[in-house]
Protein backbone atom coordinates (compact mmCIF):
# COMPACT_ATOMS: atom_id res chain seq x y z
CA UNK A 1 71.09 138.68 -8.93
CA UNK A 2 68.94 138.50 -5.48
CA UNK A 3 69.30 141.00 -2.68
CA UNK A 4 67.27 140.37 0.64
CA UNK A 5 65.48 143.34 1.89
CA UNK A 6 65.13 142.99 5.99
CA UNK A 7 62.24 143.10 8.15
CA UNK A 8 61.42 146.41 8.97
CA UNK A 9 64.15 148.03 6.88
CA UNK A 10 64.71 150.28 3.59
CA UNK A 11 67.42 150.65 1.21
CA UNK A 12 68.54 152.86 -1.40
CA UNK A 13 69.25 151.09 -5.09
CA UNK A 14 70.37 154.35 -7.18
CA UNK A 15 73.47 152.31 -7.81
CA UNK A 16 71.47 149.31 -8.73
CA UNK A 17 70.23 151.05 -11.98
CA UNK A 18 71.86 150.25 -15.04
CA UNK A 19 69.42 151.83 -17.57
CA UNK A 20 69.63 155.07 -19.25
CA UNK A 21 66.41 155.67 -19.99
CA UNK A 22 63.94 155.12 -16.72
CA UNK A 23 62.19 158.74 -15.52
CA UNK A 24 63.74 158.37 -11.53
CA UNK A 25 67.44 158.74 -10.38
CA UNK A 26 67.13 156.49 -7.36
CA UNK A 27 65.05 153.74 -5.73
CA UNK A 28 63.85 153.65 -1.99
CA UNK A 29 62.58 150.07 -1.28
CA UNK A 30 60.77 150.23 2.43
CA UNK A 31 60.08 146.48 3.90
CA UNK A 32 57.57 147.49 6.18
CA UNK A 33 56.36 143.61 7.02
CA UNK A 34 57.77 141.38 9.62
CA UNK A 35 59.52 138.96 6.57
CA UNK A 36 62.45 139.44 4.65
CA UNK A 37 61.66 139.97 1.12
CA UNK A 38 64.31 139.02 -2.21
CA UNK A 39 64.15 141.88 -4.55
CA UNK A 40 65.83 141.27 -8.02
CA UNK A 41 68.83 143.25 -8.86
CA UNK A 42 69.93 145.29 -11.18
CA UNK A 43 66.51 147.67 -11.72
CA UNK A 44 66.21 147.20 -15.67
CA UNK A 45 62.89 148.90 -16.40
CA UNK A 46 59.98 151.07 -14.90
CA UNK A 47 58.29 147.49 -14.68
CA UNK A 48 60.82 146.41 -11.96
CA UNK A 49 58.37 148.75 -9.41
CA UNK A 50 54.84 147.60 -10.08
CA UNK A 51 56.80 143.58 -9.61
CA UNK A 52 57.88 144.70 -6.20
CA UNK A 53 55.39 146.39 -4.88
CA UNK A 54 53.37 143.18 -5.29
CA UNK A 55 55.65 141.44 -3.29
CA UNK A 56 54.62 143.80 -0.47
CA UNK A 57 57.08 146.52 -0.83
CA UNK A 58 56.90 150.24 -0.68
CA UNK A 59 59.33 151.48 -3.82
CA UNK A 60 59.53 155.14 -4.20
CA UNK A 61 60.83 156.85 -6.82
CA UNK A 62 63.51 159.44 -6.40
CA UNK A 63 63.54 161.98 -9.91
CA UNK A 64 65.89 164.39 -10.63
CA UNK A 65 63.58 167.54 -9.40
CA UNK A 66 63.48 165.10 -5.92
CA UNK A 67 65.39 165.61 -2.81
CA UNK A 68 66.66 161.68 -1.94
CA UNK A 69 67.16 163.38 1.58
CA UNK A 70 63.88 164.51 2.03
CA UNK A 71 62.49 161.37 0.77
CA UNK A 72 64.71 159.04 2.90
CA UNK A 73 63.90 160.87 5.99
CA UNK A 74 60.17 160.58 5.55
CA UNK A 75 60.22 156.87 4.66
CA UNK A 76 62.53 156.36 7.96
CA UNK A 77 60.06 158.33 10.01
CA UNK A 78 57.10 156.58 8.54
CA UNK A 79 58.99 152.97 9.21
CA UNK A 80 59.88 154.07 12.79
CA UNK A 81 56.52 154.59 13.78
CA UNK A 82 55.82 150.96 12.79
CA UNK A 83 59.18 149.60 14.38
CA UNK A 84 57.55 151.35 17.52
């Protein structure tokens, strides 16, 4: 399955992993380009990030010691500053 990642825009895919054994809890996938950008969904394997951030993405890993907040916040900050 596809899932189109906007221009200027980040989403959260801790829902969108299916496997039990990858290190992170959560996915933050920042498209900070001007095109939209098809990501593949579900995230099967620790492979699924290096593929992506090829494509131009920023994909950061949220672990278990990790505050998603924190991390989510800083990303939007980082992306606003671009919007702007």
């Amino acid at each position: 399955m596809k899932f189109v990642v906007r221009p200027l825009h980040m989403v959260s895919l801790g829902g969108y992993i299916v496997e039990w054994d990858v290190p992170f809890r959560n996915l933050i996938v920042v498209n900070k380009t001007e095109e939209p950008i098809k990501i593949e969904i579900p995230v099967l394997n620790e492979e699924w990030i290096e593929t992506h951030r090829d494509l131009g993405l920023e994909v950061i890993p949220v672990f278990d010691e990790d505050s998603f907040l924190k991390s989510w916040k800083k990303s939007h900050i980082e992306l606003e500053r671009i919007r702007s």
